[in-house]
Protein backbone atom coordinates (compact mmCIF):
# COMPACT_ATOMS: atom_id res chain seq x y z
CA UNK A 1 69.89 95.87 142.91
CA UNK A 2 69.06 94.18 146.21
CA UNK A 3 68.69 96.57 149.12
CA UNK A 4 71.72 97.46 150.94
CA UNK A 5 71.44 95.96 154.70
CA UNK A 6 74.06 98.45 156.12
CA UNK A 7 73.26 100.17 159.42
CA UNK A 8 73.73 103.28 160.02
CA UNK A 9 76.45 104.26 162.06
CA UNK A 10 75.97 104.60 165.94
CA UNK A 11 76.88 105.60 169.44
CA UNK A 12 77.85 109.43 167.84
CA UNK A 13 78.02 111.90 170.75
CA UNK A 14 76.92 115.14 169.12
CA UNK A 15 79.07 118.39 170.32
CA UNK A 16 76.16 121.20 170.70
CA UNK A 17 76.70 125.10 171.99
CA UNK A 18 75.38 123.70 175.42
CA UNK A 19 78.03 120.77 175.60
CA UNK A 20 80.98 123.13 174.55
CA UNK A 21 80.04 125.22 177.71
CA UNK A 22 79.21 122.81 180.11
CA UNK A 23 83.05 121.26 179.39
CA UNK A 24 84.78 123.68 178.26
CA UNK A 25 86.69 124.15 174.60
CA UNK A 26 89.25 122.09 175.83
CA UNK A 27 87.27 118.64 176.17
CA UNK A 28 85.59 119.11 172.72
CA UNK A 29 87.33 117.25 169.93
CA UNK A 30 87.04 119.27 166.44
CA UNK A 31 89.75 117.69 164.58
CA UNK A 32 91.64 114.43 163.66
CA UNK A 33 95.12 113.22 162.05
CA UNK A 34 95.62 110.47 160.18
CA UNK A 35 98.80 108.41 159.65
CA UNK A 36 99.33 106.16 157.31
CA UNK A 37 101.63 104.11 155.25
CA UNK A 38 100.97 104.83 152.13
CA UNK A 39 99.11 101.58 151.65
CA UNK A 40 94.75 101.81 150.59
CA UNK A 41 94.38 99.34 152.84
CA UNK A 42 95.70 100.15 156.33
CA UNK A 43 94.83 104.24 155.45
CA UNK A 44 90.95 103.10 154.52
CA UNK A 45 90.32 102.00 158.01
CA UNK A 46 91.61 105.03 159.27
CA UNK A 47 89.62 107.50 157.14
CA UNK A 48 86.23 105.16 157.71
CA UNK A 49 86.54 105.75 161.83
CA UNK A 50 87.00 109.36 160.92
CA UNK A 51 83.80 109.01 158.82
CA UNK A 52 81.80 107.29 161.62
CA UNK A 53 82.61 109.62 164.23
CA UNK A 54 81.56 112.87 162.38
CA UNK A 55 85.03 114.17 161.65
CA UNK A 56 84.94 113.62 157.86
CA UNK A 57 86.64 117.21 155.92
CA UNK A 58 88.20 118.12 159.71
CA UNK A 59 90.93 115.45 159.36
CA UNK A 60 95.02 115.80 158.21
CA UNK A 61 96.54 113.32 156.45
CA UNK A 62 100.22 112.51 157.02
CA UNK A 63 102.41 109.29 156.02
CA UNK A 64 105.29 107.29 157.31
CA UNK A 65 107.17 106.61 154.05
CA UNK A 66 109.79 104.16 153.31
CA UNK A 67 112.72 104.36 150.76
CA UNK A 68 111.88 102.65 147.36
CA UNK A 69 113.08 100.58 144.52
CA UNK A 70 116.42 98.94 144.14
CA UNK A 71 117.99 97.13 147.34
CA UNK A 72 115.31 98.73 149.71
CA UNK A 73 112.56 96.13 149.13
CA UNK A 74 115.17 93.93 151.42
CA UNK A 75 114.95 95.87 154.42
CA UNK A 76 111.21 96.48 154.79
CA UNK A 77 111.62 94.24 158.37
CA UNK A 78 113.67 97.38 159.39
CA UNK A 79 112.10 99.80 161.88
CA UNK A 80 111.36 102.50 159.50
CA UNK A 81 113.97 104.79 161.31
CA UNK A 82 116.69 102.13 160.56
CA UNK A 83 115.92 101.84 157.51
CA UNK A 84 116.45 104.90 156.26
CA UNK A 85 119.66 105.58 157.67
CA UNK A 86 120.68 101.92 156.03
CA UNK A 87 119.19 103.86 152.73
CA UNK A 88 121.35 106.84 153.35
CA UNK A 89 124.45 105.29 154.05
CA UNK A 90 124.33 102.68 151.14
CA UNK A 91 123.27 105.83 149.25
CA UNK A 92 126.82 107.67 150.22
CA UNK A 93 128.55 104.98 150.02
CA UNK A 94 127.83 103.73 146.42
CA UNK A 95 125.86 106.26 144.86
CA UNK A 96 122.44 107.23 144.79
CA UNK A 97 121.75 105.32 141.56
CA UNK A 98 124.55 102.21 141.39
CA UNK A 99 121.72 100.27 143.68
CA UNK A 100 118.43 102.04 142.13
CA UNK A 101 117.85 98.64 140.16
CA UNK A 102 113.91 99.66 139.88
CA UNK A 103 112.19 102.93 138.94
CA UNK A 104 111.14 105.03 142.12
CA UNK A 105 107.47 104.25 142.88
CA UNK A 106 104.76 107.44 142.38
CA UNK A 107 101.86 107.38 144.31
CA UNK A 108 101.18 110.84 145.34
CA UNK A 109 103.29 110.33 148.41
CA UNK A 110 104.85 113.62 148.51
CA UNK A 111 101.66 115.28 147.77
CA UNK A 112 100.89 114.53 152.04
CA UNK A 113 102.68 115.44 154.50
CA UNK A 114 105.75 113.32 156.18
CA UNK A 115 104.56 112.29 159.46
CA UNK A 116 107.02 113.68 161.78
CA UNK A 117 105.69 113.17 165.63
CA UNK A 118 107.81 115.93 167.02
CA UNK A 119 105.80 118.25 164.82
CA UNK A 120 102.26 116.87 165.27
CA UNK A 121 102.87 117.04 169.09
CA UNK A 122 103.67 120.46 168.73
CA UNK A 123 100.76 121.45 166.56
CA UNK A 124 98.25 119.38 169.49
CA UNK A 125 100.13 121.43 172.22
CA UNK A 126 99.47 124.96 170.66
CA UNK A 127 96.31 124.37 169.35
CA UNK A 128 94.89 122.70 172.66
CA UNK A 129 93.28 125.95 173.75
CA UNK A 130 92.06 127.18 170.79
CA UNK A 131 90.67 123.71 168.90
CA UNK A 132 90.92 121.64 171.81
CA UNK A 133 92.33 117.95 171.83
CA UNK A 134 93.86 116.36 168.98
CA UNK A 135 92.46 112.80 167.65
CA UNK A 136 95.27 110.87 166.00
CA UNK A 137 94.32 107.57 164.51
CA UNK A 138 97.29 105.37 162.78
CA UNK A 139 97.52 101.87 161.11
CA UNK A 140 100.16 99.61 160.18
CA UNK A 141 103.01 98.61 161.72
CA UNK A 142 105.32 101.59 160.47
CA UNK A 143 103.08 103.64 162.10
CA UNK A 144 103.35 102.58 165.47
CA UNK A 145 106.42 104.42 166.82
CA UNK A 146 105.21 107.72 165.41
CA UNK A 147 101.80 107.51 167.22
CA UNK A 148 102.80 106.42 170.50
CA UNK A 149 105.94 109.09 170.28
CA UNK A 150 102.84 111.29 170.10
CA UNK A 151 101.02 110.20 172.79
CA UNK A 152 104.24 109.97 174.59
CA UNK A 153 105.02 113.69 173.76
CA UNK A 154 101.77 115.33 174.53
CA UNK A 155 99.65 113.28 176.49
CA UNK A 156 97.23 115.80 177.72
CA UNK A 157 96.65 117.20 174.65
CA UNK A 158 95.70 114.24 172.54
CA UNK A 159 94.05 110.76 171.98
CA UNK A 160 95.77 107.94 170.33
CA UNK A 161 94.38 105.61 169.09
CA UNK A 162 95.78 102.76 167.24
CA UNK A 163 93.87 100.37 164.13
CA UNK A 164 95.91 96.98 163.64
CA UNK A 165 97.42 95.31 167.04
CA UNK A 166 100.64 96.53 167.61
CA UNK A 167 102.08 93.23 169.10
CA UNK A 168 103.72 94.64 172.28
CA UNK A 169 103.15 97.67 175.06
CA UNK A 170 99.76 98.17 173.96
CA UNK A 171 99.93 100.72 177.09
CA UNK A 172 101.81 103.30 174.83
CA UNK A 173 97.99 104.33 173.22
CA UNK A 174 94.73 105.04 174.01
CA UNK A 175 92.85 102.70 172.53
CA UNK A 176 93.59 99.89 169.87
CA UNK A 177 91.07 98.36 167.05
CA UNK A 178 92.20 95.22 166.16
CA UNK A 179 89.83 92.14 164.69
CA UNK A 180 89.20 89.09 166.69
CA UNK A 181 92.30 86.76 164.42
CA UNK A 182 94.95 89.02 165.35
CA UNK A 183 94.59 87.07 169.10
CA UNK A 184 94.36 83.69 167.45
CA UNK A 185 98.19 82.57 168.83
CA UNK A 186 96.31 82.44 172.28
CA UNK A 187 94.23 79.81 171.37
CA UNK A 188 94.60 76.35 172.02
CA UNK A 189 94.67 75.13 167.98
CA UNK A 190 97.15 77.78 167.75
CA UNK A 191 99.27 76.71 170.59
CA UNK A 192 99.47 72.96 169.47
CA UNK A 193 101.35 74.57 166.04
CA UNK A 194 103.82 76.85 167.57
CA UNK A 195 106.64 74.82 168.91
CA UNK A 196 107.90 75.18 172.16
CA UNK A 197 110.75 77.25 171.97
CA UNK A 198 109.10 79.47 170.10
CA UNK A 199 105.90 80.72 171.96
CA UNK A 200 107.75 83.23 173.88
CA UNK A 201 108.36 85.15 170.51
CA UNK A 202 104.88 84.92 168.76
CA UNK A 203 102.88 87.96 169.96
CA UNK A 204 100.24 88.93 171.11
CA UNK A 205 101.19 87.10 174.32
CA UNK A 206 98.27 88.54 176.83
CA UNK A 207 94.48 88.31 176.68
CA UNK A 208 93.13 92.05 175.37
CA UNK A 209 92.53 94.71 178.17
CA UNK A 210 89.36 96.67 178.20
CA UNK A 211 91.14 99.37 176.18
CA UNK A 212 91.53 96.89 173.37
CA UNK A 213 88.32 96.78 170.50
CA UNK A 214 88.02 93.81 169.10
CA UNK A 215 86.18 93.73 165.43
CA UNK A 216 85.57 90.89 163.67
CA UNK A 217 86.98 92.07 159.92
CA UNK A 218 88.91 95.30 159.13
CA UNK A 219 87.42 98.63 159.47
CA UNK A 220 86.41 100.44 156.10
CA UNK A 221 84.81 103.51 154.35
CA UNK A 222 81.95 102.10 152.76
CA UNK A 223 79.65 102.95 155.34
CA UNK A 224 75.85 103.67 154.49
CA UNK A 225 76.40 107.15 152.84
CA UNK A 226 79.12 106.34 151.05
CA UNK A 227 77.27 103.63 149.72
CA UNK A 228 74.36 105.93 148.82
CA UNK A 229 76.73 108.08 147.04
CA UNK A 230 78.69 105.72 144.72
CA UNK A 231 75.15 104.14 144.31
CA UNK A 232 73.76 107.47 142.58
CA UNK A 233 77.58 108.25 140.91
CA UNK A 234 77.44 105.05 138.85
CA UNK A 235 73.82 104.76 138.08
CA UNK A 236 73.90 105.32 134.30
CA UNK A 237 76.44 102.57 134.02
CA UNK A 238 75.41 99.82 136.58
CA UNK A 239 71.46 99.92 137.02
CA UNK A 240 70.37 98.70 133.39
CA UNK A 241 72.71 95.82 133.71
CA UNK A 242 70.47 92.57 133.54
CA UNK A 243 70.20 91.04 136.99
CA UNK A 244 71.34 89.66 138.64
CA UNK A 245 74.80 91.26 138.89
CA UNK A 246 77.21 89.09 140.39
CA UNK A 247 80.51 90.62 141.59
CA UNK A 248 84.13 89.05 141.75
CA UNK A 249 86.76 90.61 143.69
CA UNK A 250 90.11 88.82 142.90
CA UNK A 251 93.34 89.46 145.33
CA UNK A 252 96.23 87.83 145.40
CA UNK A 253 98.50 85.44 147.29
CA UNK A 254 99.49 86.29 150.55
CA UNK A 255 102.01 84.25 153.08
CA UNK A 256 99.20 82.87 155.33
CA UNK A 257 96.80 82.07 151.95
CA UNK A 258 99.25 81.44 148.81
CA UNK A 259 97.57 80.40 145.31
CA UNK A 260 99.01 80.72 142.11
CA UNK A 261 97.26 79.93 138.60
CA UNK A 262 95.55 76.71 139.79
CA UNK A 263 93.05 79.29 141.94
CA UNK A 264 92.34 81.29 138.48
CA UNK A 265 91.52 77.90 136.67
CA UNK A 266 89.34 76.64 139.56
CA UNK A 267 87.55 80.58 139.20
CA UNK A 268 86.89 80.09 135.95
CA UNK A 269 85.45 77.08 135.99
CA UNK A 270 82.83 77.95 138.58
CA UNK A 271 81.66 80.88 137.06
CA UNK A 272 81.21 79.38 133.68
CA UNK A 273 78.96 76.64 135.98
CA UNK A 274 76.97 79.96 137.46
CA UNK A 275 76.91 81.85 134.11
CA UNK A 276 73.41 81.04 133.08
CA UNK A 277 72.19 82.49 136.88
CA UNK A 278 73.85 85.45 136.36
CA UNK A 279 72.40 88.91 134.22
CA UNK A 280 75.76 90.21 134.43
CA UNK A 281 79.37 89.60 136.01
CA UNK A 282 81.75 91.92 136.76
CA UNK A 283 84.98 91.32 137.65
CA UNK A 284 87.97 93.32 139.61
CA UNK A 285 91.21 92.36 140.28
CA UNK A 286 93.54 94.33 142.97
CA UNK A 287 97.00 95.79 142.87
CA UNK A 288 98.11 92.04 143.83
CA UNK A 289 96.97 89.98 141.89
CA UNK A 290 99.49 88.11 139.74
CA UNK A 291 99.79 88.74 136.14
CA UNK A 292 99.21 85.09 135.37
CA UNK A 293 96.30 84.74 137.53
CA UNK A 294 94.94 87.79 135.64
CA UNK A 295 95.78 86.46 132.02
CA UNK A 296 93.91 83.20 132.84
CA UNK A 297 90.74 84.96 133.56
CA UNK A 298 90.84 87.44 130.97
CA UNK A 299 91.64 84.89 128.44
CA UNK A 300 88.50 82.75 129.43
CA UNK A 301 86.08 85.79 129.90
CA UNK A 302 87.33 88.78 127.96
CA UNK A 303 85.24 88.13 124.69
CA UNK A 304 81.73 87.11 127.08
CA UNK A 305 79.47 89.77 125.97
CA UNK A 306 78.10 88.96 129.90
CA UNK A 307 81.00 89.96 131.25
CA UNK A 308 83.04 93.04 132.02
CA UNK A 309 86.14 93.04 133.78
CA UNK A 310 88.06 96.05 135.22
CA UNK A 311 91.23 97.51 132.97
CA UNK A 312 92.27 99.31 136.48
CA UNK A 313 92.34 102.37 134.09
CA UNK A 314 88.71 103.79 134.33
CA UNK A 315 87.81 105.20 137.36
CA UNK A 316 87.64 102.46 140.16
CA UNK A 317 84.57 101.09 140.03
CA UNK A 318 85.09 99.42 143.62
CA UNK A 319 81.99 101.46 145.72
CA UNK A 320 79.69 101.16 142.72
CA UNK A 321 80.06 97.41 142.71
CA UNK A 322 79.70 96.92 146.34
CA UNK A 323 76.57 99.58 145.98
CA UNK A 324 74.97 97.69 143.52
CA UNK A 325 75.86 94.22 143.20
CA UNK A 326 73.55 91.63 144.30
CA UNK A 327 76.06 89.27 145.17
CA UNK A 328 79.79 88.97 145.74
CA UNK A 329 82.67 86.00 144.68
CA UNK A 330 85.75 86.96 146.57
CA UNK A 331 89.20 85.33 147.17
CA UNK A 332 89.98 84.63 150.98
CA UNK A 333 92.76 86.33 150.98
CA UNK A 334 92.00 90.10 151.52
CA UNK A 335 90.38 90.71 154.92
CA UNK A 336 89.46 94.22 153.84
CA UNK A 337 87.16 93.72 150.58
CA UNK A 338 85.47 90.05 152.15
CA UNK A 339 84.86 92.97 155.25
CA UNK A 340 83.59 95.70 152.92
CA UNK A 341 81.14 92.62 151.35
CA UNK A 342 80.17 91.11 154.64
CA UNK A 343 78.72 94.48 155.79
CA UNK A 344 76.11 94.64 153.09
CA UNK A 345 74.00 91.99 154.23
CA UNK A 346 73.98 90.66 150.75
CA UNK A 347 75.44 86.90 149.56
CA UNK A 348 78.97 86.94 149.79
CA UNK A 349 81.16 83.68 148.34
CA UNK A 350 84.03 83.11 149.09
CA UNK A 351 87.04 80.86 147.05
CA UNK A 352 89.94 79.54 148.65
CA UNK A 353 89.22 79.24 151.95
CA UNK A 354 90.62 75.97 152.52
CA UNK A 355 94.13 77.31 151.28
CA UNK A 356 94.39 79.76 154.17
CA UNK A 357 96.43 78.78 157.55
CA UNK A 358 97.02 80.31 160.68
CA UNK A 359 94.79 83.82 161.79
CA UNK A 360 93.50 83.64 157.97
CA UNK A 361 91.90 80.26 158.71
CA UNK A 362 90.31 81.68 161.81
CA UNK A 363 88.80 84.81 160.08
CA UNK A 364 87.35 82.30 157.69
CA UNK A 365 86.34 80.35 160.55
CA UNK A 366 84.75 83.30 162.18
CA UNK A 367 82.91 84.33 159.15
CA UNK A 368 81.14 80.81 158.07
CA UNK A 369 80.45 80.14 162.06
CA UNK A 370 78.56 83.78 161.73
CA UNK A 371 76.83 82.86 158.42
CA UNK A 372 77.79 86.09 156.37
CA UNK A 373 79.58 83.97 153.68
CA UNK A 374 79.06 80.59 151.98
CA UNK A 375 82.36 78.84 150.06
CA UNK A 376 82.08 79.07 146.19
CA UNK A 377 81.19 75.84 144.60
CA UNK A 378 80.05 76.27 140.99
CA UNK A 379 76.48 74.73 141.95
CA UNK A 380 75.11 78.01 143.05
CA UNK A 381 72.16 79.80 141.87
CA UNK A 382 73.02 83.26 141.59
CA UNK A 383 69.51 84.52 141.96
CA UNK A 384 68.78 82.96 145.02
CA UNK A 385 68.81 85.64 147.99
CA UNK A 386 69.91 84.98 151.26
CA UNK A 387 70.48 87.34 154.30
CA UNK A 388 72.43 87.49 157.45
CA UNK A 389 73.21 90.02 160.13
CA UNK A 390 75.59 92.39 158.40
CA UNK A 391 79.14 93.06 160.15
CA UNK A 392 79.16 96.55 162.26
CA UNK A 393 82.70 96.80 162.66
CA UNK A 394 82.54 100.74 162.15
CA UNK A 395 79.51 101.60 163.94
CA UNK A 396 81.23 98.99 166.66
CA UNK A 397 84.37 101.07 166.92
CA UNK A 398 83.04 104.64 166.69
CA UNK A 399 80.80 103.87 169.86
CA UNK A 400 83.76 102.51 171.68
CA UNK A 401 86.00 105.41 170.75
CA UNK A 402 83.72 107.49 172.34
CA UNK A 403 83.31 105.73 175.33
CA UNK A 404 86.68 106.00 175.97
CA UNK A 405 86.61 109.45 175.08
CA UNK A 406 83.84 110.60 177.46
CA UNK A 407 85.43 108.53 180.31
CA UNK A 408 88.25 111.08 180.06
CA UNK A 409 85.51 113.72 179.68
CA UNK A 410 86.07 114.70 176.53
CA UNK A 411 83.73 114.38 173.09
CA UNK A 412 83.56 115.17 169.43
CA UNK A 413 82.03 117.87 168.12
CA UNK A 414 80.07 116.99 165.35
């Protein structure tokens, strides 16, 4: 397993007895909510800012939840709010199961709590002179009106702040965490592909503000001891694979970096050209991949007695690999798992790049100009090591948040 290049996260104000005095109970932060949406991806980057600023096991989670299944998947460009009064009045009007054309999704969503601002507000309000402020940190887009009613409702009781740009009135939080791409319509390349007519609508359309944190991937939970941990959790099963173990992360198609089976072919081709380099491959594939991308892959590699690939039934093995892999093969399209790869400081490849368009193309663009990631030819030697300043996104943010925090004298107890 090569070392782990992580740094340890930084810029942590500790809260001791002499700091709680010297400002009082009511500028010492002791707890955090969450909002998410219900998807891993947005909710990760959430829970790893609560893990770099020493609020891990002091945090709530609640979710902003969307109807499901049948006709509903056609209004997800709805404001959440409308949407579910759309739901409730096709609902009345034709029955609650004449338009249910799909099973209701599970995922645990009513195990957490609905993420109703009026209540949360309330909660900061009472608690403020008890427990002190309230830290709320939200991503994704359905997110956004239910954090910044907060802030709106109780602004001297809490801090907002909000992961994922929000694309207008960035005034309504405290801070925002959003990666360098999300400002790519300002550039010129940009500009030359938007037509006219059009500019005025593409967002963001200002520069960030010094309350805007800019990162250069997506924020994360595999920080340095949660690294440690998965490392020790899936010993027994990962360290007496033959090394080198080379790690594939497959995602799938997105509107900005669409592939279809001619990606999977391509794969498999270059890893049976790296095979002999390689002690052992394993390979995950994520809730979007594509059946037929998946079939092709499995077809090829199932029966390789070199090769293990994920059933997604077994526990995730996700940490473990990123713990002790010695070097990644990743598609280009998920931001969050190249990010999770990039901050390991070990070789990270990358296939598909040259499919992605628009702030995609730029994150690529960002990451090769940086050096943390090489494209995926099929020539490599897996053995070879190379290094490269690992991305520190989270330790980035944390410091920021604090910043901000102290300027409006308060801090986190930690």
């Amino acid at each position: 397993m090569r070392p782990i290049r992580l740094p340890e996260p930084t810029g942590r104000l500790t809260g001791t007895t002499t700091d709680i005095f010297e400002g009082g109970f009511r500028s010492v932060i002791r707890r955090a909510v969450v909002i998410g949406n219900g998807f891993s991806g947005a909710e990760n980057q959430c829970i790893g800012l609560v893990r770099a600023l020493g609020l891990s096991g002091r945090h709530s989670l609640y979710r902003v939840t969307r109807p499901r299944g049948g006709v509903n998947g056609w209004f997800h460009w709805l404001p959440v709010s409308l949407h579910k009064k759309v739901d409730y009045l096709v609902k009345r009007i034709c029955g609650d199961s004449r338009f249910q054309l799909t099973s209701p999704v599970k995922n645990g969503l009513s195990q957490v709590l609905e993420a109703d601002a009026k209540q949360i507000a309330k909660i900061a309000h009472q608690k403020f002179d008890r427990d002190g402020p309230l830290l709320v940190i939200a991503s994704g887009r359905d997110t956004i009106s239910i954090a910044s009613s907060i802030k709106r409702l109780a602004p001297e009781n809490v801090f907002v702040v909000q992961i994922q740009h929000p694309r207008s009135h960035l005034n309504r939080f405290d801070l925002v965490i959003t990666p360098r791409h999300d400002y790519y319509p300002l550039t010129p390349d940009a500009q030359e592909q938007i037509p006219w007519f059009l500019r005025r609508w593409i967002t963001p359309r200002e520069p960030p503000d010094r309350h805007v944190v800019l990162t250069v991937g997506a924020l994360h939970q595999a920080d340095s001891a949660a690294l440690r941990t998965a490392a020790s959790a899936w010993n027994d099963e990962l360290a007496v694979l033959p090394k080198p173990l080379l790690v594939v992360n497959v995602g799938g198609p997105a509107s900005n970096c669409p592939y279809e089976v001619d990606l999977a072919k391509q794969l498999t081709k270059m890893l049976r050209s790296v095979l002999w380099s390689c002690g052992s491959i394993r390979i995950s594939f994520s809730r979007r991949t594509p059946e037929n991308v998946a079939n092709i892959i499995v077809k090829e590699f199932g029966n390789n007695p070199k090769v293990y690939i994920w059933d997604g039934e077994d526990p995730n093995p996700h940490m473990g690999h990123l713990a002790w892999a010695d070097a990644f093969v990743i598609t280009a399209d998920s931001v969050s798992m190249l990010s999770e790869a990039c901050s390991t400081g070990k070789p990270v490849y990358v296939i598909g790049a040259e499919r992605c368009t628009w702030k995609f193309s730029d994150f690529q663009k960002c990451l090769r100009e940086r050096g943390v990631v090489r494209p995926f030819t099929g020539s490599e030697d897996i053995s070879e090591n190379w290094s490269y300043s690992p991305l520190n996104d989270l330790a980035e943010a944390a410091r920021r948040v604090n910043e901000a925090l102290a300027e409006r004298g308060w801090r986190i107890h930690t």
